[in-house]
Protein backbone atom coordinates (compact mmCIF):
# COMPACT_ATOMS: atom_id res chain seq x y z
CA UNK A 1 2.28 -8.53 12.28
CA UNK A 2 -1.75 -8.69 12.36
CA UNK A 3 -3.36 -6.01 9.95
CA UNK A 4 -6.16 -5.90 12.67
CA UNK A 5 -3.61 -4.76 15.20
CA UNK A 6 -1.64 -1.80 12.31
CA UNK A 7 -4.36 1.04 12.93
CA UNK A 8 -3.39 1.61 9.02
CA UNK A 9 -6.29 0.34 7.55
CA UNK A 10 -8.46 3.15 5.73
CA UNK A 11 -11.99 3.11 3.88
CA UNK A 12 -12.42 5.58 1.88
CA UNK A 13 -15.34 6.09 -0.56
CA UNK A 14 -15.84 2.34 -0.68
CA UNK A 15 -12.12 1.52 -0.76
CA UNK A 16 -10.00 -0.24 1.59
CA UNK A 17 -6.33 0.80 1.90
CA UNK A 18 -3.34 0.53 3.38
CA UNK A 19 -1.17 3.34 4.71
CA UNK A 20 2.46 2.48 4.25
CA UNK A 21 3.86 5.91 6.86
CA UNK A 22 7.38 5.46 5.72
CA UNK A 23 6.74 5.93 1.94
CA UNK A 24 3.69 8.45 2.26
CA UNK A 25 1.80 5.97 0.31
CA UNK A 26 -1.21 3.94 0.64
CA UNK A 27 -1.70 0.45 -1.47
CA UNK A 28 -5.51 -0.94 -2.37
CA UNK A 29 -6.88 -4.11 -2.66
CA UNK A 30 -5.90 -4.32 -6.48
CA UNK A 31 -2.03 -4.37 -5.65
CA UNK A 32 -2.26 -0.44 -6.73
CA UNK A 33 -0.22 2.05 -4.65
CA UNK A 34 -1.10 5.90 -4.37
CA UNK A 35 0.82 8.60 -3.17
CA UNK A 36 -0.41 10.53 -0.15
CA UNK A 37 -0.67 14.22 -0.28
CA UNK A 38 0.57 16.81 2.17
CA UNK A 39 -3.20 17.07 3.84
CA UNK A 40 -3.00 13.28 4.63
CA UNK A 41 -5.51 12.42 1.38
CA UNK A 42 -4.75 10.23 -0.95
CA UNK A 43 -3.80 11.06 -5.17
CA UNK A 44 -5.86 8.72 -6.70
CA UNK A 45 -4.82 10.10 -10.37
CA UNK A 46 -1.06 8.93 -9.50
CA UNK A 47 -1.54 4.98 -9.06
CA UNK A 48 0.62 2.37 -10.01
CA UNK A 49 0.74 -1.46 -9.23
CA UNK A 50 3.37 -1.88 -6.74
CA UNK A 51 5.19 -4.32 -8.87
CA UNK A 52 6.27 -1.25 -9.94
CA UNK A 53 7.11 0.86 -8.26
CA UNK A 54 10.58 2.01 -8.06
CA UNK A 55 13.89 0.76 -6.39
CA UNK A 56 14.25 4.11 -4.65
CA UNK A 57 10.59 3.49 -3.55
CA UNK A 58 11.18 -0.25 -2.38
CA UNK A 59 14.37 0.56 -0.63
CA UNK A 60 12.37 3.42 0.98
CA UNK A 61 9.96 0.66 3.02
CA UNK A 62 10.90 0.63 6.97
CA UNK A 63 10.50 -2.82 7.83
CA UNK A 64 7.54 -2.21 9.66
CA UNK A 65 6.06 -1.38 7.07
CA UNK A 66 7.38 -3.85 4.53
CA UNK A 67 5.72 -6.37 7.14
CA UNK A 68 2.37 -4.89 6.81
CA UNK A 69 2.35 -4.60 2.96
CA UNK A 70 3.29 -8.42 3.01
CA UNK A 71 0.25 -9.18 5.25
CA UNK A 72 -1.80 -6.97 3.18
CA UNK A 73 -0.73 -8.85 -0.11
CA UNK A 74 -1.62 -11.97 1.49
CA UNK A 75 -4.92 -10.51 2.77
CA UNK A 76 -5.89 -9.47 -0.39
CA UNK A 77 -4.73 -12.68 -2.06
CA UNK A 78 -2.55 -10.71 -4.48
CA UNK A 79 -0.76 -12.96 -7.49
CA UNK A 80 1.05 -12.17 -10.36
CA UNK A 81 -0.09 -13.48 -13.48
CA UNK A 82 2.22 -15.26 -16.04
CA UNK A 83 2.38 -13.74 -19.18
């Protein structure tokens, strides 16, 4: 699935993200995923790196979805460091 082709892509106030519908989230460039409030904008305040982010959250994903965040991750060249 081509991100150019999703129609999820948002810029807002210098930001790109990505609306994930089936979560009522969106996910930045930093890996960082936001919850979307009921007017369609997104919480800013409530970010967390979708590493984690929780099972019931994960196992929320349609596939559809799931498809775009992976193109998105690989868009954004998204890596997790070793610690």
């Amino acid at each position: 699935m081509s991100l150019e082709n999703s129609n999820r892509e948002v810029f807002i106030n210098g930001i790109d993200y990505m609306e994930l519908e089936s979560v009522g989230s969106c996910i930045d460039r930093d890996g960082i995923v936001y919850p979307m409030n009921v007017d369609g904008t997104i919480d800013t305040n409530c970010g967390v790196d979708w590493l984690e982010t929780s099972d019931e959250w994960s196992e929320s994903v349609s596939e559809e979805d799931c498809g775009l965040l992976n193109d998105w991750l690989l868009e954004i060249n998204y890596s997790v460091e070793a610690i």
